[in-house]
N, C-alpha and C. Protein backbone atom coordinates (compact mmCIF):
# COMPACT_ATOMS: atom_id res chain seq x y z
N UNK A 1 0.81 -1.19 0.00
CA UNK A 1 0.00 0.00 0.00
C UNK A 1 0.86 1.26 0.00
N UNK A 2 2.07 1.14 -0.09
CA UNK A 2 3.10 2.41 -0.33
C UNK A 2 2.78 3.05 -1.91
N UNK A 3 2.82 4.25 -1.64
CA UNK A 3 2.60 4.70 -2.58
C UNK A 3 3.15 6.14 -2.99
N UNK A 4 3.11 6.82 -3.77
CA UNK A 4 4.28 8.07 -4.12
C UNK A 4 3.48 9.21 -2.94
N UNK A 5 2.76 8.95 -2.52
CA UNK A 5 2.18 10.09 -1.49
C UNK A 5 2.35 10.10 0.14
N UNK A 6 2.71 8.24 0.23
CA UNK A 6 2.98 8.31 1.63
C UNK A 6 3.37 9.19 1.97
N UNK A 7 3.05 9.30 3.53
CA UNK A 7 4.01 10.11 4.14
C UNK A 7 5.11 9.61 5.22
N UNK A 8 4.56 8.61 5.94
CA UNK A 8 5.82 7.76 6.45
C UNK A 8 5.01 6.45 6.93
N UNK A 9 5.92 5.82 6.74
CA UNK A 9 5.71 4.40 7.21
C UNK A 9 5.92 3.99 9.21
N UNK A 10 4.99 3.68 9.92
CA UNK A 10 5.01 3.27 11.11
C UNK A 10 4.97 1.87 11.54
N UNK A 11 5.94 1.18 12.12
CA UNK A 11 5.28 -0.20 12.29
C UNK A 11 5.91 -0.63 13.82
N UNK A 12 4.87 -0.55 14.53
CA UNK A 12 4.79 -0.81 16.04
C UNK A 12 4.78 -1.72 16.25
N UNK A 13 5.62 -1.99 17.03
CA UNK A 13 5.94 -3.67 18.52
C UNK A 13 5.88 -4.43 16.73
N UNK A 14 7.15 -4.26 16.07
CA UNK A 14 7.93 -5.33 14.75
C UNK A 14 8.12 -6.47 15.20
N UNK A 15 8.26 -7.45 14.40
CA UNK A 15 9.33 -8.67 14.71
C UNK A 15 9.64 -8.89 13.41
N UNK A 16 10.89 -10.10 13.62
CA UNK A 16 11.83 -10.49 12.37
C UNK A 16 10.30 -11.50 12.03
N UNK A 17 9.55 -11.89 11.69
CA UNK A 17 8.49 -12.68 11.48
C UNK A 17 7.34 -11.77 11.25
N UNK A 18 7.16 -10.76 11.47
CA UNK A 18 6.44 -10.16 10.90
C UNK A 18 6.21 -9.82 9.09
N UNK A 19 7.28 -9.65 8.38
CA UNK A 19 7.40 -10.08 7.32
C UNK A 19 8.45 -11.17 6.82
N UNK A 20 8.35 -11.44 5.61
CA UNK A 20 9.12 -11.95 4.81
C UNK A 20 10.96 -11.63 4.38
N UNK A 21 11.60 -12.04 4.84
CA UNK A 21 13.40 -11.42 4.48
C UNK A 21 12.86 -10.57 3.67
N UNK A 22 12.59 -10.79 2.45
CA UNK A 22 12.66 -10.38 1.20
C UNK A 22 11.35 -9.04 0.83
N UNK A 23 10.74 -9.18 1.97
CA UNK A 23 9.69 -8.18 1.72
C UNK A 23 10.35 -7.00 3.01
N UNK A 24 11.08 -7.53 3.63
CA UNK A 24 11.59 -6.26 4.97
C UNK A 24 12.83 -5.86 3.97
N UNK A 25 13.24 -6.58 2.84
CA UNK A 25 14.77 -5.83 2.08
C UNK A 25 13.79 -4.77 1.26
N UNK A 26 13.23 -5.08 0.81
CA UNK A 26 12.01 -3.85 0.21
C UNK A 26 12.12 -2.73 0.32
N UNK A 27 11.03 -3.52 1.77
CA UNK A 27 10.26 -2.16 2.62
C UNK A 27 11.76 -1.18 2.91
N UNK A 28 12.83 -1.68 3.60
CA UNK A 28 13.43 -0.55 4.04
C UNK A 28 15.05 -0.25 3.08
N UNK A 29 14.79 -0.45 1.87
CA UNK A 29 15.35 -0.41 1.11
C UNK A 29 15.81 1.00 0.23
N UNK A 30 14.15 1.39 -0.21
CA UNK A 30 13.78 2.64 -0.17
C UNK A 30 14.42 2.77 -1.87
N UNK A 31 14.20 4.04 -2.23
CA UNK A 31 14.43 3.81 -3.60
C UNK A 31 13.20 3.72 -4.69
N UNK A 32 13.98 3.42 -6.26
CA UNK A 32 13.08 3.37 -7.36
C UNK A 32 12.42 2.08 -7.05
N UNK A 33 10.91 2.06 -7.16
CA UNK A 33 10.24 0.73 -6.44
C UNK A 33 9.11 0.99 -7.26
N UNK A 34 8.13 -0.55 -7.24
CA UNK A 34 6.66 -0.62 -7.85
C UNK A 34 5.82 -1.53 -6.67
N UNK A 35 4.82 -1.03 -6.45
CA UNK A 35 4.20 -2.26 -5.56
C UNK A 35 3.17 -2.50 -6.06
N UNK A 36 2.52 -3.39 -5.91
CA UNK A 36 1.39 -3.80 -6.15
C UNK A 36 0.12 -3.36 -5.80
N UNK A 37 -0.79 -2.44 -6.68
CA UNK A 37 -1.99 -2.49 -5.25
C UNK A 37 -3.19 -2.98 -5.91
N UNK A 38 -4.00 -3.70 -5.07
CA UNK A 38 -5.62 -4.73 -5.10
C UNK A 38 -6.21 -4.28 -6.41
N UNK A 39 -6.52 -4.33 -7.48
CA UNK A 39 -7.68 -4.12 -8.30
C UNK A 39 -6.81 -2.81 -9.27
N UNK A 40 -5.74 -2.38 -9.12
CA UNK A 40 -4.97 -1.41 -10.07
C UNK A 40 -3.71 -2.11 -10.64
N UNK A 41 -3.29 -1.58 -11.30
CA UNK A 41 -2.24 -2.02 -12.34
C UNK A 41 -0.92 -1.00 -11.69
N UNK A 42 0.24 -2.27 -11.42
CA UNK A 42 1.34 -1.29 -10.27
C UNK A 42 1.79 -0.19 -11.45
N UNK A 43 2.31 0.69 -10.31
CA UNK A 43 3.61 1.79 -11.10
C UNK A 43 4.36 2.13 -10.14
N UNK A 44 5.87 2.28 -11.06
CA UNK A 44 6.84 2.32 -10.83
C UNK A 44 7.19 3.77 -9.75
N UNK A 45 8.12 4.11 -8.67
CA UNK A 45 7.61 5.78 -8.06
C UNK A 45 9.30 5.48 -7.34
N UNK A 46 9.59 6.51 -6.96
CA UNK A 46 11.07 6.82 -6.24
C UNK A 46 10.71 6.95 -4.49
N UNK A 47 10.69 6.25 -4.08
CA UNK A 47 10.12 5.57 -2.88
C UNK A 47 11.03 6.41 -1.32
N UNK A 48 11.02 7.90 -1.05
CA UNK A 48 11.84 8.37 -0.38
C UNK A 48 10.89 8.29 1.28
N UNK A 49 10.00 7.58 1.37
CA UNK A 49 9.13 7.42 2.63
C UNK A 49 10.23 7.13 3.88
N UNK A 50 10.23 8.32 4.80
CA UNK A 50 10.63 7.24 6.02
C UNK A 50 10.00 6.19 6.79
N UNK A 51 10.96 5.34 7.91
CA UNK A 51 10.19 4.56 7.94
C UNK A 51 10.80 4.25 9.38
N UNK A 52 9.67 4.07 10.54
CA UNK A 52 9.95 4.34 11.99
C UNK A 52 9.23 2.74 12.21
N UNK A 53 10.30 2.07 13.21
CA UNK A 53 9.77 0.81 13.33
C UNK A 53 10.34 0.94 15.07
N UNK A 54 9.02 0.36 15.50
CA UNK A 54 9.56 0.19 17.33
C UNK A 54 9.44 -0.98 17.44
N UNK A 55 10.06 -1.50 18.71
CA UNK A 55 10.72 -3.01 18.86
C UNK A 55 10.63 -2.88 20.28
N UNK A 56 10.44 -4.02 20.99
CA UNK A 56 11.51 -4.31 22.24
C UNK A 56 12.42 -5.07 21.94
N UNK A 57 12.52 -5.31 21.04
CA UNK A 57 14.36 -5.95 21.21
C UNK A 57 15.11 -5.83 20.11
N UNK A 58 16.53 -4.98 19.56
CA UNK A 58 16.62 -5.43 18.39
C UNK A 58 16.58 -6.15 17.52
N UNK A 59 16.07 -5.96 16.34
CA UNK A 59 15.67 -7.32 15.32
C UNK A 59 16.71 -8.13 14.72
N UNK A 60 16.69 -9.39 14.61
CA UNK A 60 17.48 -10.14 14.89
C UNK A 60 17.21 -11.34 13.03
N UNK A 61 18.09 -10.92 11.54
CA UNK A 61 17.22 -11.31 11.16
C UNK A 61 18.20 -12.84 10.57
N UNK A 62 18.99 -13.16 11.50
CA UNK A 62 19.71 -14.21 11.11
C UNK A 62 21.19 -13.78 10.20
N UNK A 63 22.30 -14.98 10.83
CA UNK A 63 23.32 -14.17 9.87
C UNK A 63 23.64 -14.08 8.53
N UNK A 64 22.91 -14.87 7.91
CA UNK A 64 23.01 -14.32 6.10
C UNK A 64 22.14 -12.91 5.91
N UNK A 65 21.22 -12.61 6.74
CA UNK A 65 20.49 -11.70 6.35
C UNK A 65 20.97 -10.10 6.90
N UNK A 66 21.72 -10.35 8.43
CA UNK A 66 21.85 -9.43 9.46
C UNK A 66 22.69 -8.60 8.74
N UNK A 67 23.40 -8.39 7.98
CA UNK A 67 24.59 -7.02 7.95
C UNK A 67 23.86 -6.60 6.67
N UNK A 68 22.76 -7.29 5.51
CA UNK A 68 22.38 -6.42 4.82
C UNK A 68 21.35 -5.65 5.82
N UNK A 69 20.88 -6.06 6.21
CA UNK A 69 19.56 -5.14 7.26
C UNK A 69 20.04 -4.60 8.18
N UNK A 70 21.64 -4.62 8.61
CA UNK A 70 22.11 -3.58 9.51
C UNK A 70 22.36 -1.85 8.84
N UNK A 71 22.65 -2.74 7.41
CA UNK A 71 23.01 -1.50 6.42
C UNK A 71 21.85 -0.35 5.75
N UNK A 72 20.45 -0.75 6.45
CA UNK A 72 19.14 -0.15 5.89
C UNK A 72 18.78 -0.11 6.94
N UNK A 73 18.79 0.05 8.18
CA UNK A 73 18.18 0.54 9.78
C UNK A 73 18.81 0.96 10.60
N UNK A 74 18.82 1.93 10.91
CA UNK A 74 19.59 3.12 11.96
C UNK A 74 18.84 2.85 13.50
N UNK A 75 19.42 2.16 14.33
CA UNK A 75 18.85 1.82 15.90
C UNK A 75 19.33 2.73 16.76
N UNK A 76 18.00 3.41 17.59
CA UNK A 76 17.79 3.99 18.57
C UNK A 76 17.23 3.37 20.11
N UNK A 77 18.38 3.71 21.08
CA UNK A 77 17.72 3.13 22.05
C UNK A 77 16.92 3.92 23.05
N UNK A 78 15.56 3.79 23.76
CA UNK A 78 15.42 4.66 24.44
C UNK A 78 15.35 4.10 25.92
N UNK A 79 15.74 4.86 26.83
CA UNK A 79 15.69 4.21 28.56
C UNK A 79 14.15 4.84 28.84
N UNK A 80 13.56 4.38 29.74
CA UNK A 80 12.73 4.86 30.18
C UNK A 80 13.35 5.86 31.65
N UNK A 81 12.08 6.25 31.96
CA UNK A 81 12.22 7.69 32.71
C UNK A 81 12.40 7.16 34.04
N UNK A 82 13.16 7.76 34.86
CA UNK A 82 13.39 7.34 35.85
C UNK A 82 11.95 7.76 37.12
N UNK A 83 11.46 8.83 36.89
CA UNK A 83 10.28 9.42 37.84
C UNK A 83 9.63 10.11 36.52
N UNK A 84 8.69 8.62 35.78
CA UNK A 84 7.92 9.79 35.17
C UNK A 84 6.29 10.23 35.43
N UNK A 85 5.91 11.46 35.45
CA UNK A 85 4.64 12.18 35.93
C UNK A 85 3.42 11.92 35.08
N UNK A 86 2.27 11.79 35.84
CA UNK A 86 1.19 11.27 35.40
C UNK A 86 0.77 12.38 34.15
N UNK A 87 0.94 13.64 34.50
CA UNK A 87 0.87 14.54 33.46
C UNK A 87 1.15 14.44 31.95
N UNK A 88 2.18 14.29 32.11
CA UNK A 88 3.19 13.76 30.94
C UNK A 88 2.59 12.88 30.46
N UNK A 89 2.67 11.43 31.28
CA UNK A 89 1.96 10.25 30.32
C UNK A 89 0.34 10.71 30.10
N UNK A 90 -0.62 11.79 30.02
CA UNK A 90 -1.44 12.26 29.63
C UNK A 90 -1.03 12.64 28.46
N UNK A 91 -0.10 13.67 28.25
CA UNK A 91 0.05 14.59 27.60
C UNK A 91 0.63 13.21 25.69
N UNK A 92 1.10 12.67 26.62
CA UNK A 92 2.05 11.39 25.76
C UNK A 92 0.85 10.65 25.02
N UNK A 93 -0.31 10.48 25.49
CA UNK A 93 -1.70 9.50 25.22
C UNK A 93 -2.22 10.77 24.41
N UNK A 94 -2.46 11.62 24.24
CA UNK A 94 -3.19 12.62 23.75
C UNK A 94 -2.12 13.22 22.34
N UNK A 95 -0.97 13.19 22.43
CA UNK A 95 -0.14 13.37 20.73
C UNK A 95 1.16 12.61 20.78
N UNK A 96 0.26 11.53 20.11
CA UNK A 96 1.24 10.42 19.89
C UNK A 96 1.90 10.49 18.44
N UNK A 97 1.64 11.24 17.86
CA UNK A 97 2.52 11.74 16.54
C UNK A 97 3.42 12.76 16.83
N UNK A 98 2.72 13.56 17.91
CA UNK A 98 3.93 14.54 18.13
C UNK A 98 5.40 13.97 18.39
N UNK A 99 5.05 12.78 19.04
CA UNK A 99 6.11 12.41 20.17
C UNK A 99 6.95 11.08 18.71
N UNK A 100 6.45 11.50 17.67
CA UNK A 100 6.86 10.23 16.36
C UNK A 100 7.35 10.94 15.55
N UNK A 101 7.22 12.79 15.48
CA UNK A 101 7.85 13.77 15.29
C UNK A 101 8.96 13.87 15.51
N UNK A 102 8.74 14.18 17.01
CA UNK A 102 10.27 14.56 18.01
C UNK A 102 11.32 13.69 17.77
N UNK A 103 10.77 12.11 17.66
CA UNK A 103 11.87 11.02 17.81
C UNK A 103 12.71 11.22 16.34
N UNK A 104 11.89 10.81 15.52
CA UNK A 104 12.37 11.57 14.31
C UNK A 104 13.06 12.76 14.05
N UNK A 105 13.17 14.25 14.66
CA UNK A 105 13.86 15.29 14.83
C UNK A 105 15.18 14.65 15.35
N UNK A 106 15.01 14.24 16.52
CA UNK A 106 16.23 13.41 17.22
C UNK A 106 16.85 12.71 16.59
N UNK A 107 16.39 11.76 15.58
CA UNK A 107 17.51 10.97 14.91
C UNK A 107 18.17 11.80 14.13
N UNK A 108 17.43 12.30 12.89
CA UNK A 108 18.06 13.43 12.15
C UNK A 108 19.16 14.25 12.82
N UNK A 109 19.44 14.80 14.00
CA UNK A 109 20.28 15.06 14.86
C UNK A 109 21.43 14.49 15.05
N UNK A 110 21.26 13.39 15.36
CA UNK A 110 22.16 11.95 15.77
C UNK A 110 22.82 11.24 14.66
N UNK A 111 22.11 12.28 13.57
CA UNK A 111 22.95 11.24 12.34
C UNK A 111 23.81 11.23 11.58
N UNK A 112 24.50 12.10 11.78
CA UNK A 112 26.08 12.90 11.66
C UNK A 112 26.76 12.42 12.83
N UNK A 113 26.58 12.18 14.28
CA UNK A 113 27.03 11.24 14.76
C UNK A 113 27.40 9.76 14.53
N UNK A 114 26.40 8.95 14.03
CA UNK A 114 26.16 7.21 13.97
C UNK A 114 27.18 7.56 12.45
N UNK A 115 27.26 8.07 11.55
CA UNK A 115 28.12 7.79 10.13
C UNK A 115 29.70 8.54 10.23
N UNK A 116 29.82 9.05 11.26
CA UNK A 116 31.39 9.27 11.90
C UNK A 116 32.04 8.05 12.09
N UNK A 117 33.62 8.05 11.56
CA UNK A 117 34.13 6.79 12.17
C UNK A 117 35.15 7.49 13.43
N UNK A 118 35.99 6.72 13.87
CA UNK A 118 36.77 7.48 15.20
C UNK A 118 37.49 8.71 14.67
N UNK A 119 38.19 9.14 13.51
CA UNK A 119 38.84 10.03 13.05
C UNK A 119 37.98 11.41 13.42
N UNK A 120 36.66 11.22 13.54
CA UNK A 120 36.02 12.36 12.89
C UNK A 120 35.75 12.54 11.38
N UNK A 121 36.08 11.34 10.93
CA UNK A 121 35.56 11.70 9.38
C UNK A 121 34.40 11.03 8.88
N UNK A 122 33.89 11.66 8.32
CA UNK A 122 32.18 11.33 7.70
C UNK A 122 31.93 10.35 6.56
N UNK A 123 31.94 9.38 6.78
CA UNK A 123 31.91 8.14 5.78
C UNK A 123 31.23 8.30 4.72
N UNK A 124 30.15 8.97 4.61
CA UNK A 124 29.77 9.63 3.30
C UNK A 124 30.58 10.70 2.48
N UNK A 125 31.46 11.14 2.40
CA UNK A 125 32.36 12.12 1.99
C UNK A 125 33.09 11.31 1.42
N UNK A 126 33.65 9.74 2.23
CA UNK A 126 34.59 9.34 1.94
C UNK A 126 34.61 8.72 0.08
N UNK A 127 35.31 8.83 -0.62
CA UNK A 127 35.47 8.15 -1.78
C UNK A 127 35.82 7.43 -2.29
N UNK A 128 36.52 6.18 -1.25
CA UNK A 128 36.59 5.20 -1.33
C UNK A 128 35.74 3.87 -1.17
N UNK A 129 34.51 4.78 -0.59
CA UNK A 129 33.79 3.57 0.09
C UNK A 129 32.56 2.87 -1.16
N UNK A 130 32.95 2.05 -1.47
CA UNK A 130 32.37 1.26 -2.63
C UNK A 130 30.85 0.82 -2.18
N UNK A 131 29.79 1.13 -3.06
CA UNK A 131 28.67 1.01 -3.02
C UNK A 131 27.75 2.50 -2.16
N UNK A 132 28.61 3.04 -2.28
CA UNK A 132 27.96 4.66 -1.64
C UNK A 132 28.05 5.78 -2.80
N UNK A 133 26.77 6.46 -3.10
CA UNK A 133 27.18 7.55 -3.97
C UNK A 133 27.00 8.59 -3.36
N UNK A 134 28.06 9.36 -4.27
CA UNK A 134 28.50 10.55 -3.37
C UNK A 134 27.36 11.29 -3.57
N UNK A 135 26.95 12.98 -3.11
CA UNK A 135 25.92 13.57 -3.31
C UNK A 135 25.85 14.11 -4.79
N UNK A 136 27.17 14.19 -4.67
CA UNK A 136 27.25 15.05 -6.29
C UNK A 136 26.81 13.86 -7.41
N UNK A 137 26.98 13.08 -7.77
CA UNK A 137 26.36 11.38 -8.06
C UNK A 137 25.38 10.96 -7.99
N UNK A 138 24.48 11.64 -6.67
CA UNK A 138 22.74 11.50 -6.72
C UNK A 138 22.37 12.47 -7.12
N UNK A 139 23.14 13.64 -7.14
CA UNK A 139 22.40 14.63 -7.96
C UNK A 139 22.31 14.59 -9.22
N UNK A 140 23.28 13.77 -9.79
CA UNK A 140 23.57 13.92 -11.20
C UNK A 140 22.29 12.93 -11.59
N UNK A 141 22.16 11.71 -10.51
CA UNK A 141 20.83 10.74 -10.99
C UNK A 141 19.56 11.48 -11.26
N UNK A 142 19.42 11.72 -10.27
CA UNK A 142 18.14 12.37 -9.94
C UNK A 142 17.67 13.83 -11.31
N UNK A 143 18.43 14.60 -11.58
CA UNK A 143 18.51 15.39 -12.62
C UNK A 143 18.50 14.61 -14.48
N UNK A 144 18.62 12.88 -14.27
CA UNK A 144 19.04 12.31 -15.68
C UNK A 144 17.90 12.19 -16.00
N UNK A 145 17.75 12.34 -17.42
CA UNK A 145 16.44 12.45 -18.46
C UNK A 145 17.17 11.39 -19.90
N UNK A 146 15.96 10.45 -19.66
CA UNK A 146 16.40 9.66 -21.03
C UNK A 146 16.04 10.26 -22.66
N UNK A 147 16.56 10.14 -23.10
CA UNK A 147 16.23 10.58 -24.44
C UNK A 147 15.15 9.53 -25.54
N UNK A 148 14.65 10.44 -26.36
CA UNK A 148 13.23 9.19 -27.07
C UNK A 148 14.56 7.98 -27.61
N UNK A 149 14.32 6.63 -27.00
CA UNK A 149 14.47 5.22 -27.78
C UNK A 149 13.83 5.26 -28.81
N UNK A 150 14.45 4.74 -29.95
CA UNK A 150 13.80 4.41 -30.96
C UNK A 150 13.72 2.81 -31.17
N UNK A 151 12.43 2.54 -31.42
CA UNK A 151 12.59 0.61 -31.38
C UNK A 151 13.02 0.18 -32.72
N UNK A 152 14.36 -0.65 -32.91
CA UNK A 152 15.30 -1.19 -33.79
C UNK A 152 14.88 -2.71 -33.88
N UNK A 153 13.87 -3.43 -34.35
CA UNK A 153 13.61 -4.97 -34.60
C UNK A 153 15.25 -5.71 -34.76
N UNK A 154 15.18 -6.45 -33.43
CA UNK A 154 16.85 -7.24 -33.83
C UNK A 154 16.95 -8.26 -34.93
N UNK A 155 15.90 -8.79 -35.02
CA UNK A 155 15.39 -10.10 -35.61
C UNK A 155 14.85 -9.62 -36.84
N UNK A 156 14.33 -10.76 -37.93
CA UNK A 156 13.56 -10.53 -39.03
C UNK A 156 13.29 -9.63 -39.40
N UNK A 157 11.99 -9.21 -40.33
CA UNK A 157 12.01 -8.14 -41.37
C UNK A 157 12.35 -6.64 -40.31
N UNK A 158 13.27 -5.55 -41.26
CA UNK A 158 13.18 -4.68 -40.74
C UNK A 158 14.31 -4.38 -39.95
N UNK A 159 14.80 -6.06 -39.54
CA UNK A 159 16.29 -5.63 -38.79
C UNK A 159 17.30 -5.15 -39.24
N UNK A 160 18.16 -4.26 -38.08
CA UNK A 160 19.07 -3.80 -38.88
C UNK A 160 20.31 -4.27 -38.05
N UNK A 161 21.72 -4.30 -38.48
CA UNK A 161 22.63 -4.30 -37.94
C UNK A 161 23.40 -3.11 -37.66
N UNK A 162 24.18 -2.89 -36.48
CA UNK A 162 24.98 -1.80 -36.18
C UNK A 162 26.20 -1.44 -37.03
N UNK A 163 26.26 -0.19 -37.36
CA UNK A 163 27.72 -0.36 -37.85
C UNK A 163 28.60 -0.84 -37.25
N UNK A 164 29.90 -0.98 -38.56
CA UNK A 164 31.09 -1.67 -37.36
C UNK A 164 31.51 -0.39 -36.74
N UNK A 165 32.79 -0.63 -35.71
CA UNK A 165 32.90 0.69 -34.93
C UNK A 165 34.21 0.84 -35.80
């Protein structure tokens, strides 16, 4: 049910069993994607939805699976409150998006922290690191426009061959 309008994806008290390997590499995969929906014909959409998943325990999705799904989920831990006021947990029951907001503000925060290695240097900058594009690289994607294909029959009447080079 994702679709180019979402606005974010929520999925409360998760487990590794809740979906499919192959449908959680998907979901938090993110990216050029098509899904399926009931009674319409899919299309294809650039899938930039975040996506907030709570747990009590980190998810655990086996070791062939675990370091690709470490590489698509950013873990936050939270402690609970040491003296917390009945007020509050009012206030907490009454805007529970606010508080799906905030957490979200907070990571965004934290996330120039978690992609630091000990140097102080920012692993996204880095240009060595194979399978990362740089920004200047997604910009260049994101800005590419294909030009009209023209359809060339490889086969039978009509085909043509390439010149030599």
């Amino acid at each position: 049910m994702i679709a180019p309008f979402t606005e974010v994806i929520f999925i409360d008290e998760a487990s590794e069993s809740a979906l499919d390997i192959a449908d959680w590499k998907v979901l938090t995969q993110g990216g050029y994607s098509a899904h399926d929906v009931k009674y319409q014909t899919a299309k294809a959409f650039f899938n930039k939805c975040p996506i907030i998943i709570t747990a009590q325990h980190k998810l655990q999705f086996g070791p062939t699976h675990q370091p690709a799904m470490e590489k698509r989920l950013r873990t936050y831990v939270f402690k609970t409150l040491p003296n917390p006021k009945k007020s509050a947990a009012a206030w907490l029951k009454k805007h529970p998006m606010d508080c799906v907001v905030w957490a979200t503000e907070k990571a965004k925060d934290c996330q120039g922290d978690s992609e630091s290695d000990e140097n102080g240097e920012d692993d996204t900058d880095s240009e060595d690191v194979e399978g990362i594009l740089q920004d200047k690289e997604k910009e260049e994607l994101r800005c590419l426009t294909l030009g009209r294909l023209d359809y060339q029959p490889l086969f039978g009447k009509g085909a043509r061959v390439p010149p030599p080079n």
